[in-house]
C-alpha atoms as a PDB file:
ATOM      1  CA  UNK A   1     -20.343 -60.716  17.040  1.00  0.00           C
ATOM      2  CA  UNK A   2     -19.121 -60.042  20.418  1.00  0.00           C
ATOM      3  CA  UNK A   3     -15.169 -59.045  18.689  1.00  0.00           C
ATOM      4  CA  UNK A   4     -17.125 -56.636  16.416  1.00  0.00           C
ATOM      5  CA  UNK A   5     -18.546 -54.796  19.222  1.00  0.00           C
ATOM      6  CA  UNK A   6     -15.304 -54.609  21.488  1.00  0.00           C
ATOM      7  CA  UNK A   7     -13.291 -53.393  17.855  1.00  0.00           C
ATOM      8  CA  UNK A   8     -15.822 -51.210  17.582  1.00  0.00           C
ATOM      9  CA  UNK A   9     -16.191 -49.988  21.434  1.00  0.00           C
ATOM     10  CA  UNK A  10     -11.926 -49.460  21.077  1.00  0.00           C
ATOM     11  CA  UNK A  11     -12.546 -47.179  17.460  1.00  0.00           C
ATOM     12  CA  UNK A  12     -14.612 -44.919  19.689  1.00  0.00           C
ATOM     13  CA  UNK A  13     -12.839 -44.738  22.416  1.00  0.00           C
ATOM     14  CA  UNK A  14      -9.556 -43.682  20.343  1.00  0.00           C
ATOM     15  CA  UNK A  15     -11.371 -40.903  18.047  1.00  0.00           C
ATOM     16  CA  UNK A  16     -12.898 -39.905  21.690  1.00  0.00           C
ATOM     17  CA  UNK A  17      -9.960 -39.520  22.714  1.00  0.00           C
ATOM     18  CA  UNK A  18      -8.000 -38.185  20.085  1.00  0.00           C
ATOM     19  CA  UNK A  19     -10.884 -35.740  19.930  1.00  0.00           C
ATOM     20  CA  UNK A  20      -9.889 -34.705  23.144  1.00  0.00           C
ATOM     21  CA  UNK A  21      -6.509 -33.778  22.741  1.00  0.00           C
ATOM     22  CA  UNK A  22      -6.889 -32.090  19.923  1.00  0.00           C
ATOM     23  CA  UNK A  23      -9.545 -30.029  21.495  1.00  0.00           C
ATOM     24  CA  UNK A  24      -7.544 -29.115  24.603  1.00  0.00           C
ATOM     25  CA  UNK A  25      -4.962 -28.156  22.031  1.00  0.00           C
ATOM     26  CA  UNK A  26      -6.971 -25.286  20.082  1.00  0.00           C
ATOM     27  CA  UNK A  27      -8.702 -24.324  23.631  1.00  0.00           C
ATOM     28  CA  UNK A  28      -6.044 -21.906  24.608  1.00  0.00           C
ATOM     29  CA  UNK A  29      -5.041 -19.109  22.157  1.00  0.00           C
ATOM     30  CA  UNK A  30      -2.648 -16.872  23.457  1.00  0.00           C
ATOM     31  CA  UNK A  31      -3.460 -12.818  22.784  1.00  0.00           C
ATOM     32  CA  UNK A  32      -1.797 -10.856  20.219  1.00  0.00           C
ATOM     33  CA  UNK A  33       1.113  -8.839  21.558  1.00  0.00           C
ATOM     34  CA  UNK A  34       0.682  -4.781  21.749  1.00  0.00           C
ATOM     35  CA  UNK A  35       3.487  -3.529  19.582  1.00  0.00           C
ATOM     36  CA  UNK A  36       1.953  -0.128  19.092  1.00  0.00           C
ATOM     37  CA  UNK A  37      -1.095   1.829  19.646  1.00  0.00           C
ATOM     38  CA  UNK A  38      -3.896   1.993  16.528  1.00  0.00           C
ATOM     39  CA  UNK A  39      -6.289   4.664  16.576  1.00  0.00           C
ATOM     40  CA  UNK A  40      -9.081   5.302  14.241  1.00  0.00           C
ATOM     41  CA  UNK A  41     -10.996   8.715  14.873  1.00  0.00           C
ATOM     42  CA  UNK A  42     -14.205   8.925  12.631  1.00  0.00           C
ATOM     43  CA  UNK A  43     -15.875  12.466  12.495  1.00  0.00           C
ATOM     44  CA  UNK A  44     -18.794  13.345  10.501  1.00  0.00           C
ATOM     45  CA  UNK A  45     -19.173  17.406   9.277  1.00  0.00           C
ATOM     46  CA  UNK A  46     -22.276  19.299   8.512  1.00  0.00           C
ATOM     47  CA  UNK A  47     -22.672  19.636   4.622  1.00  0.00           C
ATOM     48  CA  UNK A  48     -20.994  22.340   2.942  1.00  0.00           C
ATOM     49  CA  UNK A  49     -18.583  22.393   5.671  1.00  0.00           C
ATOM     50  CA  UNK A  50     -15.937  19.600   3.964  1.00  0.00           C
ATOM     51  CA  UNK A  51     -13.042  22.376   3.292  1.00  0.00           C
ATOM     52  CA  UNK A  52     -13.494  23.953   6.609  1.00  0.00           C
ATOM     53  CA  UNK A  53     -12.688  20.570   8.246  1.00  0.00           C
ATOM     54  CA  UNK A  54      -9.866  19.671   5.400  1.00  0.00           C
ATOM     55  CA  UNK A  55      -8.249  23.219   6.372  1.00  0.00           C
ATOM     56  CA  UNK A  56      -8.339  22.321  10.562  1.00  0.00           C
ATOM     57  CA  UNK A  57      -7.679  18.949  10.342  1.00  0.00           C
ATOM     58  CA  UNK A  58      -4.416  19.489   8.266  1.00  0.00           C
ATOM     59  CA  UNK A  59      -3.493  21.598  10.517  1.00  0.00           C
ATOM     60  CA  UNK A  60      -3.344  18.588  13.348  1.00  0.00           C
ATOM     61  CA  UNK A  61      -1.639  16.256  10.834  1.00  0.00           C
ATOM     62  CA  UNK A  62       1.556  18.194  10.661  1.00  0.00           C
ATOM     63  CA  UNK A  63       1.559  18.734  14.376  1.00  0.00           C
ATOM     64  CA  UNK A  64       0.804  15.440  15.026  1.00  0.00           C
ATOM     65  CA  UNK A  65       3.425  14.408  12.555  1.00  0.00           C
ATOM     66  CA  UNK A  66       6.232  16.179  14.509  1.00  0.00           C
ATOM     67  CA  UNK A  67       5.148  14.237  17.910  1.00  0.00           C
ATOM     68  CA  UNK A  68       7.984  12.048  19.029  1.00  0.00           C
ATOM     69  CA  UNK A  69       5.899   9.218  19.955  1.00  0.00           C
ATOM     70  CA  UNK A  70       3.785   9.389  16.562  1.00  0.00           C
ATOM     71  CA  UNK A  71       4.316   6.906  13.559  1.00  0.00           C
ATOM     72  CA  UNK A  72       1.533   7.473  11.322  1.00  0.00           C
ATOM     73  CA  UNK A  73      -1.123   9.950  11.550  1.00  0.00           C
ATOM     74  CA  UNK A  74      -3.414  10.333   7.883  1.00  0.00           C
ATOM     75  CA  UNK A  75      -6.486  12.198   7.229  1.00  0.00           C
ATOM     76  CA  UNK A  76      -9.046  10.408   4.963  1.00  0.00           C
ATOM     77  CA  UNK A  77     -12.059  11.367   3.255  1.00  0.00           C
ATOM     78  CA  UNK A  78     -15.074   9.082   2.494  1.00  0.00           C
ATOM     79  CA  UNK A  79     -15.627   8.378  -1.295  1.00  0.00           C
ATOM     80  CA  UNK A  80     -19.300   7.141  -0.520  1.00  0.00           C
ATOM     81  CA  UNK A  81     -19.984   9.834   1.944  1.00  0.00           C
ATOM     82  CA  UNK A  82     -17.780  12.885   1.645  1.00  0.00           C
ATOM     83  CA  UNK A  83     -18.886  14.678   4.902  1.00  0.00           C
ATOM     84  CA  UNK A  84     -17.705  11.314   6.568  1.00  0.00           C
ATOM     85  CA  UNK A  85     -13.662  11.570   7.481  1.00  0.00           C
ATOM     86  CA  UNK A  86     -11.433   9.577   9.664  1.00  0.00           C
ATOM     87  CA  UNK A  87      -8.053   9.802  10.842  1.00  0.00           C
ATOM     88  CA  UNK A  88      -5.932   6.935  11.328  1.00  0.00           C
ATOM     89  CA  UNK A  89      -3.291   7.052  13.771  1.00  0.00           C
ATOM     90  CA  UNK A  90      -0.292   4.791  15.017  1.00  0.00           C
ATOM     91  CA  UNK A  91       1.718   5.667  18.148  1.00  0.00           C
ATOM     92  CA  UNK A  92       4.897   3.725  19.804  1.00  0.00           C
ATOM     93  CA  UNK A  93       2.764   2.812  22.840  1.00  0.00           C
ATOM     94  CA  UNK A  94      -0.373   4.337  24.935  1.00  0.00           C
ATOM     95  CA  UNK A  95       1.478   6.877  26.550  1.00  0.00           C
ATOM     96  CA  UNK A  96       2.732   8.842  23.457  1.00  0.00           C
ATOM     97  CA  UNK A  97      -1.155   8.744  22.260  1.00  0.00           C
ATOM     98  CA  UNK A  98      -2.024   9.997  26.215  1.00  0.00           C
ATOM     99  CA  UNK A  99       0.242  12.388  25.022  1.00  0.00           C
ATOM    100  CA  UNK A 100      -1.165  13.865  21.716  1.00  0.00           C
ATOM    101  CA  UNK A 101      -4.769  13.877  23.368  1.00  0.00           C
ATOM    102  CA  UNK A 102      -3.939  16.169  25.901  1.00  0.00           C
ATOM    103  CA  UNK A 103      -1.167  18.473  23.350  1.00  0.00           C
ATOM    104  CA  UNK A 104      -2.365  21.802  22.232  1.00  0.00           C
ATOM    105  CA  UNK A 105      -2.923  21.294  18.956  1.00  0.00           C
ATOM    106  CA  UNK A 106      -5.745  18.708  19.802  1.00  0.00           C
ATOM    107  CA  UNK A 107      -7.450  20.572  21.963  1.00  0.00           C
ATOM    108  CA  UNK A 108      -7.164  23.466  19.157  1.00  0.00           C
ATOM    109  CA  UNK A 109      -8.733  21.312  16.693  1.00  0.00           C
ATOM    110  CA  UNK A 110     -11.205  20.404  18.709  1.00  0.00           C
ATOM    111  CA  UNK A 111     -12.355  23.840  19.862  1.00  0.00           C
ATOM    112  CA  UNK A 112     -11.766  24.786  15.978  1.00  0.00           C
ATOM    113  CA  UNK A 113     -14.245  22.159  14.817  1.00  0.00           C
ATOM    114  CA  UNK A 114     -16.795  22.063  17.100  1.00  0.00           C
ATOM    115  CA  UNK A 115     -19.384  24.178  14.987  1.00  0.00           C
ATOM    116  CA  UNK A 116     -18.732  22.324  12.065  1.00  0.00           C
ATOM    117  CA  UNK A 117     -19.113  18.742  13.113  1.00  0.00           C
ATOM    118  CA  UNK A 118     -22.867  16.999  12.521  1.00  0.00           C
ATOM    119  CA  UNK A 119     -21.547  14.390  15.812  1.00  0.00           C
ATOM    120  CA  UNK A 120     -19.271  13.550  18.188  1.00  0.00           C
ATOM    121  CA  UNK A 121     -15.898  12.643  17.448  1.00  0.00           C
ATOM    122  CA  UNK A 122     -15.713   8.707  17.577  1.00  0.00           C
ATOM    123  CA  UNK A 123     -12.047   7.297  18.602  1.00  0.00           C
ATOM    124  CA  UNK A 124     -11.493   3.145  18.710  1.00  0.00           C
ATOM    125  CA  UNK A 125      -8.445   2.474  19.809  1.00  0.00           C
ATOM    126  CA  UNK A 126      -6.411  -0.964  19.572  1.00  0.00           C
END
């Protein structure tokens, strides 16, 4: 009886312990590395003013477009809410998107759409 219990005392002290190192192995998780700035700007418009917005905000994609730090920049409509829009935006780094919030053409669009927005412009960046 007394063997049983040691064996048994020596099986839980190994799974313990391999318990342990596996947990100090999954305890650290290194951060994702930056490669590029995301940036998702959701805007919602009064009603009947969907074309309004369309007209403005293409107007800041093709600027936008021509920015040297700027890799993606896309207007999008929603299909379940169509005075819901975002515009999804990918820069080389934080500095080129420093760059396009302070250009001319932002602050344009922004004085341009001011009436016709039902909120505030929402930006998330990653």
């Amino acid at each position: 009886m007394k063997k049983i219990g040691i064996i048994m005392m020596a099986f839980l002290m190994t799974g313990m312990m391999a318990c342990k190192e596996k947990q100090s192995e999954v305890s650290y998780i290194e951060p994702p590395q930056k490669e590029k700035t995301v940036v998702v700007a959701r805007v919602e418009v009064k009603e009947g003013q969907e074309k309004a917005f369309i007209e403005i905000a293409s107007k800041l994609v093709e600027a936008t477009r021509a920015e040297e730090g700027n890799l993606f920049y896309t207007l999008y409509q929603s299909t379940e809410n169509p005075l819901t829009f975002i515009i999804y935006e990918e820069y080389k780094d934080d500095a080129a998107f420093a760059t396009h919030a302070n250009s001319a053409h932002f602050a344009a669009f922004a004085e341009a759409t001011n009436d016709i927005m039902a909120g505030e412009l929402v930006i998330d960046q990653f």
